[in-house]
N, C-alpha and C. Protein backbone atom coordinates (compact mmCIF):
# COMPACT_ATOMS: atom_id res chain seq x y z
N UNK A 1 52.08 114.12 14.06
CA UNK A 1 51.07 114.92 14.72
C UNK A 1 51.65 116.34 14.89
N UNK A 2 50.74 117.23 14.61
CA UNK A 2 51.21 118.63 14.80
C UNK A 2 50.12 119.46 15.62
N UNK A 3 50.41 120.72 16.29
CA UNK A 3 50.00 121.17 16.93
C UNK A 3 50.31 123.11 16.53
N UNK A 4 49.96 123.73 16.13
CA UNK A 4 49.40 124.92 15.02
C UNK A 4 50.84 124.71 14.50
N UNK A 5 51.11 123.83 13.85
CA UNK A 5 51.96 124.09 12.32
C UNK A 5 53.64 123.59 13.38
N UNK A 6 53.28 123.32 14.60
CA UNK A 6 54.65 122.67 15.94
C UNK A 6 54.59 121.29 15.51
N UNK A 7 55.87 120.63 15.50
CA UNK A 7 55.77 119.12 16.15
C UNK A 7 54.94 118.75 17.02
N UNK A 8 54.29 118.21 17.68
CA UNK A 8 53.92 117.92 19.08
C UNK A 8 55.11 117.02 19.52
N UNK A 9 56.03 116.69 19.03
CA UNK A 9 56.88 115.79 20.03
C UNK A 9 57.97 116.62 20.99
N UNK A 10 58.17 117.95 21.06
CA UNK A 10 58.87 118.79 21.99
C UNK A 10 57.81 118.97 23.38
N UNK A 11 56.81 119.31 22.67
CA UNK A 11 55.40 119.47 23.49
C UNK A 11 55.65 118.26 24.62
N UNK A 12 55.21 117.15 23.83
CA UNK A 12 54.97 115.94 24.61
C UNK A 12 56.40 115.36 25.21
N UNK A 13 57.09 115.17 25.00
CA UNK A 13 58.39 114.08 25.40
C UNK A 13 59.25 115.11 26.42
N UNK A 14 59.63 116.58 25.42
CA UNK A 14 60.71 117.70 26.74
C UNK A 14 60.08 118.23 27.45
N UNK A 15 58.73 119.10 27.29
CA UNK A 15 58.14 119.57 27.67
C UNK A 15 57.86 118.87 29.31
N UNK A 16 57.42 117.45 29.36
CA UNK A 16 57.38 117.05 31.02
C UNK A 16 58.46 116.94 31.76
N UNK A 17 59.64 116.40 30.63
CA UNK A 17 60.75 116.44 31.28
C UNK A 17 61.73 117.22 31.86
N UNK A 18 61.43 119.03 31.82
CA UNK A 18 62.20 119.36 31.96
C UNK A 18 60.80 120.16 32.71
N UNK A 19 59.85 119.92 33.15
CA UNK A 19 58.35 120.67 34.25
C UNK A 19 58.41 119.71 35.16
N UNK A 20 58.74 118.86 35.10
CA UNK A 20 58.62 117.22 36.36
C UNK A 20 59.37 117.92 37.25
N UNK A 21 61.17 118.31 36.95
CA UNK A 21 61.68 118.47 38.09
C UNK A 21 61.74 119.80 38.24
N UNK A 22 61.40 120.58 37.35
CA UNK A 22 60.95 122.06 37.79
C UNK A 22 60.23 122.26 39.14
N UNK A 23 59.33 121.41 39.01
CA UNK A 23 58.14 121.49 40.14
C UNK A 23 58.70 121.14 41.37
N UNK A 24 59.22 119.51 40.83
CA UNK A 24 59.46 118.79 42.13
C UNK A 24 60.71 119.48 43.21
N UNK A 25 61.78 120.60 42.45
CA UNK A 25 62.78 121.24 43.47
C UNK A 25 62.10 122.46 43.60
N UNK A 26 60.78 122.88 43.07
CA UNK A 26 60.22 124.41 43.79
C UNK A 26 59.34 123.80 44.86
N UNK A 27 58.92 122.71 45.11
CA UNK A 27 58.44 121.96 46.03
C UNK A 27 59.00 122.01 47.42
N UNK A 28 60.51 121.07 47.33
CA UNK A 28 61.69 121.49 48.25
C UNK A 28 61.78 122.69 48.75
N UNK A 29 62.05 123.49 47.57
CA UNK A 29 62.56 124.83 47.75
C UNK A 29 61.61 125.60 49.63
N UNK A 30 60.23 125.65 48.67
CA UNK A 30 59.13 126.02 49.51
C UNK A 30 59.00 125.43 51.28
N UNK A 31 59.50 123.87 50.80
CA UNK A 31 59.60 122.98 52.25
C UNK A 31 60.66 123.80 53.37
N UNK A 32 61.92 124.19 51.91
CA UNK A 32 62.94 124.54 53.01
C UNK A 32 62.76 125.99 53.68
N UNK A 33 62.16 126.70 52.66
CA UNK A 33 62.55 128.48 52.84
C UNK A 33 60.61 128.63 52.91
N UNK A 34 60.03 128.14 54.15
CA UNK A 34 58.54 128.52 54.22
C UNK A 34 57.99 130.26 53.80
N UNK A 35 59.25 131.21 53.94
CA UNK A 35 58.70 132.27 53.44
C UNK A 35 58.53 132.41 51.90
N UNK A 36 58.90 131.47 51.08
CA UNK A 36 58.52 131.65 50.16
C UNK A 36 56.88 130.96 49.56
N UNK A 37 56.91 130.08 50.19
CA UNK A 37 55.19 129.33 50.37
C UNK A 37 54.30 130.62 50.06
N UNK A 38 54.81 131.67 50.67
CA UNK A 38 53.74 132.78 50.55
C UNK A 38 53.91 134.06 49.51
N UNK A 39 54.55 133.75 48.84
CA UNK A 39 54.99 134.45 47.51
C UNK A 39 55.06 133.51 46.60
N UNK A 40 54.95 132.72 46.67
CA UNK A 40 55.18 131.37 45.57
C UNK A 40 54.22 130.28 45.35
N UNK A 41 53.49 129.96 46.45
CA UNK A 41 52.51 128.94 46.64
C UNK A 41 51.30 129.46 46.09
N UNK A 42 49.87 128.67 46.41
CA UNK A 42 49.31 128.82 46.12
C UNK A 42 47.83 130.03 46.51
């Protein structure tokens, strides 16, 4: 499977794996340092 002329398997397989815990320690991050909630959040 390809995706414009890409593998899709970087897409699909690294691509979550390396956004999963991206998210999940800017999550923390935000919990710990609330001033950033407001430059960073939503």
């Amino acid at each position: 499977m390809e995706t414009r002329g890409l593998s899709a398997h970087p897409l699909l397989v690294h691509g979550p794996i390396v956004l999963i815990p991206l998210v999940a320690l800017s999550g923390i991050a935000m919990i710990i340092r609330p001033v950033w909630r407001i430059t960073l959040g939503p």
